[in-house]
Protein backbone atom coordinates (compact mmCIF):
# COMPACT_ATOMS: atom_id res chain seq x y z
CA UNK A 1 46.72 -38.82 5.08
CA UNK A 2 46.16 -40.50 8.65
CA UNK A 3 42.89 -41.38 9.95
CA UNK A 4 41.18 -43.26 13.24
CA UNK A 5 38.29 -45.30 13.30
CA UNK A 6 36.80 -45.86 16.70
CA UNK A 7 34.72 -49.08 17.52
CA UNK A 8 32.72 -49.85 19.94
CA UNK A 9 29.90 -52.41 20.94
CA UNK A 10 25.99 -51.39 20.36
CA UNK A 11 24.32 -49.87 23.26
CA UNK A 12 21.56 -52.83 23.24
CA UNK A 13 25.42 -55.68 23.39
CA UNK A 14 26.62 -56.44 27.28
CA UNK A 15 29.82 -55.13 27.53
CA UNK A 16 31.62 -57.86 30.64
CA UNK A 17 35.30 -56.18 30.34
CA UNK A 18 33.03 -52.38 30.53
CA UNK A 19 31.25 -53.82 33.93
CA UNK A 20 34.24 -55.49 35.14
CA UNK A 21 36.43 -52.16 34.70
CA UNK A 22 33.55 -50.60 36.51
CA UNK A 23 33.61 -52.73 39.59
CA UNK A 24 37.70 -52.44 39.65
CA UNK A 25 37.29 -48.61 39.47
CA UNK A 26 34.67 -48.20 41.99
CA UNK A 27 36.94 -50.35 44.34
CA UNK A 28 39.80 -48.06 44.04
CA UNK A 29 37.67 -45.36 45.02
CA UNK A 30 35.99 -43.72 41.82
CA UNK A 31 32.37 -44.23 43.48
CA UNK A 32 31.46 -41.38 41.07
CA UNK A 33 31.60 -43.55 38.30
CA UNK A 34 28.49 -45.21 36.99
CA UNK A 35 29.49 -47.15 33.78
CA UNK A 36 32.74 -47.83 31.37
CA UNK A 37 32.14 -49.11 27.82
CA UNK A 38 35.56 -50.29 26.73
CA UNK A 39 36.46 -50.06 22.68
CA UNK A 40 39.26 -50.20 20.39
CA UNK A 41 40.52 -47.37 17.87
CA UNK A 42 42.94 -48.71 14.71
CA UNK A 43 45.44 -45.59 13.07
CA UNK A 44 45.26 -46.04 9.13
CA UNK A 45 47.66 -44.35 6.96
CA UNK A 46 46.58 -43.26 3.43
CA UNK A 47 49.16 -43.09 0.35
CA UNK A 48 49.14 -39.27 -0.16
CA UNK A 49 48.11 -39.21 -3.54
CA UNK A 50 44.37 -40.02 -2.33
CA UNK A 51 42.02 -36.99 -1.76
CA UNK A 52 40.02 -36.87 0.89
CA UNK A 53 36.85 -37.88 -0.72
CA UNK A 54 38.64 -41.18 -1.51
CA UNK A 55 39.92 -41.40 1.47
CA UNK A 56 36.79 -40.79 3.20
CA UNK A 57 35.15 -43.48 0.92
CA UNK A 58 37.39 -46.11 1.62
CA UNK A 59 37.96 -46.06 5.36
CA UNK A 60 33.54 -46.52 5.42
CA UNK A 61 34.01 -49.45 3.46
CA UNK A 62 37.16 -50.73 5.30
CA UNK A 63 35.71 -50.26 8.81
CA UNK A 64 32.45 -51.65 8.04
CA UNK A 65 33.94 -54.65 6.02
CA UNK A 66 37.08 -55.49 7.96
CA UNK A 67 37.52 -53.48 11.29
CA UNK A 68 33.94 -53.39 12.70
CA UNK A 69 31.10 -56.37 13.21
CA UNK A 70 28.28 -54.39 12.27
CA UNK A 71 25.87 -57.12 13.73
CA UNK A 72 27.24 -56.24 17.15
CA UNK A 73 29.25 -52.78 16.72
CA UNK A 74 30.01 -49.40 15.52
CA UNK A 75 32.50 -47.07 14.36
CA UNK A 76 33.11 -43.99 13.49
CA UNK A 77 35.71 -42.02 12.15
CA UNK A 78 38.11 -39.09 12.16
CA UNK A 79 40.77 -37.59 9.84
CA UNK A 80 44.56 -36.57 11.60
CA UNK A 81 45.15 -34.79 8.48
């Protein structure tokens, strides 16, 4: 089974590379654009033999543990199938 977590930085965290991608695109012409928060996403492949339950259970603990700073981030996630 595959799975994506997204993270992302807190509303309430600056986000410099966000404003700075925001300037750049506003200079090219996108004056319609107000604000970019950037993130990251990480692709996780699960041995088959897990169910989804287990699956589901373990990709919390590993994106809250591992992939995510929960101090200044979040995450969420998403089966492929």
């Amino acid at each position: 089974m595959k799975a994506r977590v997204h993270v992302y930085l807190k509303p309430s965290v600056l986000d410099p590379q966000g404003q700075t991608i925001t300037t750049a695109l506003n200079g090219f012409g996108y004056s319609a654009i107000r604000s970019v928060r950037q993130g990251k996403y990480f692709d996780v492949e699960f041995d088959e033999s897990l169910d989804e339950s287990a699956v589901r259970e373990q990709l919390t603990k590993i994106a809250h543990d591992v992939l995510a700073n929960p101090v200044i981030e979040e995450y969420s996630m998403e089966l492929l199938g």
